[in-house]
Protein backbone atom coordinates (compact mmCIF):
# COMPACT_ATOMS: atom_id res chain seq x y z
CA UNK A 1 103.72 106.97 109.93
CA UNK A 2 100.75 105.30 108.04
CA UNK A 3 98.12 107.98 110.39
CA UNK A 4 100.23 111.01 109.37
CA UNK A 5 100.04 110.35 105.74
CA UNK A 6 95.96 109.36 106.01
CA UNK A 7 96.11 112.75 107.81
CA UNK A 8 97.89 114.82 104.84
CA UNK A 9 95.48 113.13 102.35
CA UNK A 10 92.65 113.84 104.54
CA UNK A 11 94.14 117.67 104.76
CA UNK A 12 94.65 117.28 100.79
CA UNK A 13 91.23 116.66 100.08
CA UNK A 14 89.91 119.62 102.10
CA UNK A 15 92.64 121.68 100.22
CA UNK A 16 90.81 120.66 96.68
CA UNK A 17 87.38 121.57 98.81
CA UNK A 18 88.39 124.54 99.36
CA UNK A 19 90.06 125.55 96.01
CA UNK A 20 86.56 124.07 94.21
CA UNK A 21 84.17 126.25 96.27
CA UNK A 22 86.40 129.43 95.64
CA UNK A 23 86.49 128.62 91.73
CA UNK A 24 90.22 128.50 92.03
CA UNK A 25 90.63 126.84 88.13
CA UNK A 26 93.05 127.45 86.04
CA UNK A 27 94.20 131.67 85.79
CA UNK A 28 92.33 131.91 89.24
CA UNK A 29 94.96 130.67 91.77
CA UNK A 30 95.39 131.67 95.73
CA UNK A 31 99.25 131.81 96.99
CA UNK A 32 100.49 129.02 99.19
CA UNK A 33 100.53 130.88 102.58
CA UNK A 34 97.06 132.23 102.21
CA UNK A 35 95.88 128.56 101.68
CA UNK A 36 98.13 126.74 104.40
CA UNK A 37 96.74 129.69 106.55
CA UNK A 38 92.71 128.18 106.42
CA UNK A 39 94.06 125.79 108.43
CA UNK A 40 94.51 125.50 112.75
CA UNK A 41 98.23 126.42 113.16
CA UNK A 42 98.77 122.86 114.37
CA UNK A 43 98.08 121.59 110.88
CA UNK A 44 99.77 123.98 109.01
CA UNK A 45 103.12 121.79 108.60
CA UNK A 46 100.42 118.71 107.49
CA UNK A 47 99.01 121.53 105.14
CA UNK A 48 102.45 122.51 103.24
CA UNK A 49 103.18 118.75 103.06
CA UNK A 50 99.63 118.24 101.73
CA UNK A 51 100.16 120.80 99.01
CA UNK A 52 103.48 119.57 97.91
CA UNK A 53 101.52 116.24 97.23
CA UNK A 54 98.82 117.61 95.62
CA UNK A 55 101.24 119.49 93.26
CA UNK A 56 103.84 116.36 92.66
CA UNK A 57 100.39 114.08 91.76
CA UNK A 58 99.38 117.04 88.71
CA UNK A 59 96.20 117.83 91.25
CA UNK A 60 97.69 121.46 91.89
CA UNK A 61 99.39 123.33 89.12
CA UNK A 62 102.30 125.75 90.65
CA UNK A 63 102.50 129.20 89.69
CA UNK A 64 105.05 132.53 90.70
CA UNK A 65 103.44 135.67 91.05
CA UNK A 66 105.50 138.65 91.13
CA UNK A 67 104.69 140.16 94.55
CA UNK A 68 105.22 144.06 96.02
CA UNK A 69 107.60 142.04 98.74
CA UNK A 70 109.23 139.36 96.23
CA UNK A 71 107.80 136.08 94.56
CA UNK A 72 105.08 134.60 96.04
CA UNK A 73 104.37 130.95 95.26
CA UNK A 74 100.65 130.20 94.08
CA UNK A 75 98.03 127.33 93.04
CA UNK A 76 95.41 126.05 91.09
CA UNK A 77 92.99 123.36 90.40
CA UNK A 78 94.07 121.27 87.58
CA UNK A 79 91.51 121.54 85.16
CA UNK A 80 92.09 118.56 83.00
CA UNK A 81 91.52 116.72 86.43
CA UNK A 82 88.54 118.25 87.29
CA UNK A 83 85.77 114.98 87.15
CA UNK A 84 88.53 113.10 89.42
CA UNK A 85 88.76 116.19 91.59
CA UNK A 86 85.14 116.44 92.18
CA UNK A 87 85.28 112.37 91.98
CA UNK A 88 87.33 112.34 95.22
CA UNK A 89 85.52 114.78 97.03
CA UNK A 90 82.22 113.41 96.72
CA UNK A 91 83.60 109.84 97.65
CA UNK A 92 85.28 111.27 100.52
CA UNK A 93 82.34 113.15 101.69
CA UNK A 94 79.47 110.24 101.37
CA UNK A 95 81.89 107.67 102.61
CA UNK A 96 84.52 108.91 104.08
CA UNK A 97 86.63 107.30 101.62
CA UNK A 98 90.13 108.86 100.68
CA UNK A 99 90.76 108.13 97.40
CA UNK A 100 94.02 108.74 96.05
């Protein structure tokens, strides 16, 4: 169990990656499935899990968006934790270190 949950914070820094170089702060949010769907189908379970962490730890702030074909659930980057955001992904990319 200790590899899968590296694995999800491995996948949860990539998600913050990927939010950062989109802008995705704040009012500019992407919907779940659109994010979980950057990722091989394989690790698209690891990636829902991975959000749901990054959301319960205040990385990820959880929006509904009124949708032509119902609710659709969407995210952000938390600004107020933007320095340990970008903290975290620079650590992670120099050393490989996972931080959280």
């Amino acid at each position: 169990m200790p590899d899968k949950d590296i694995r999800i914070k491995e996948i949860a820094i990539n998600i913050l990656w990927k939010l950062r170089s989109k802008g995705k702060w704040g009012g500019s949010y992407i919907s779940i499935d659109s994010l979980t769907c950057l990722f091989p189908s394989h690790e698209r379970k690891n990636a829902k899990l991975a959000v749901q962490f990054l959301i319960n730890n205040s990385y990820l702030i959880p929006y509904k968006q009124r949708a032509k074909r119902g609710d659709a659930e969407v995210v952000s980057l938390n600004p107020s934790k933007k320095e340990h955001i970008e903290q975290i992904i620079e650590l992670y990319k120099v050393n490989g270190e996972v931080l959280f």
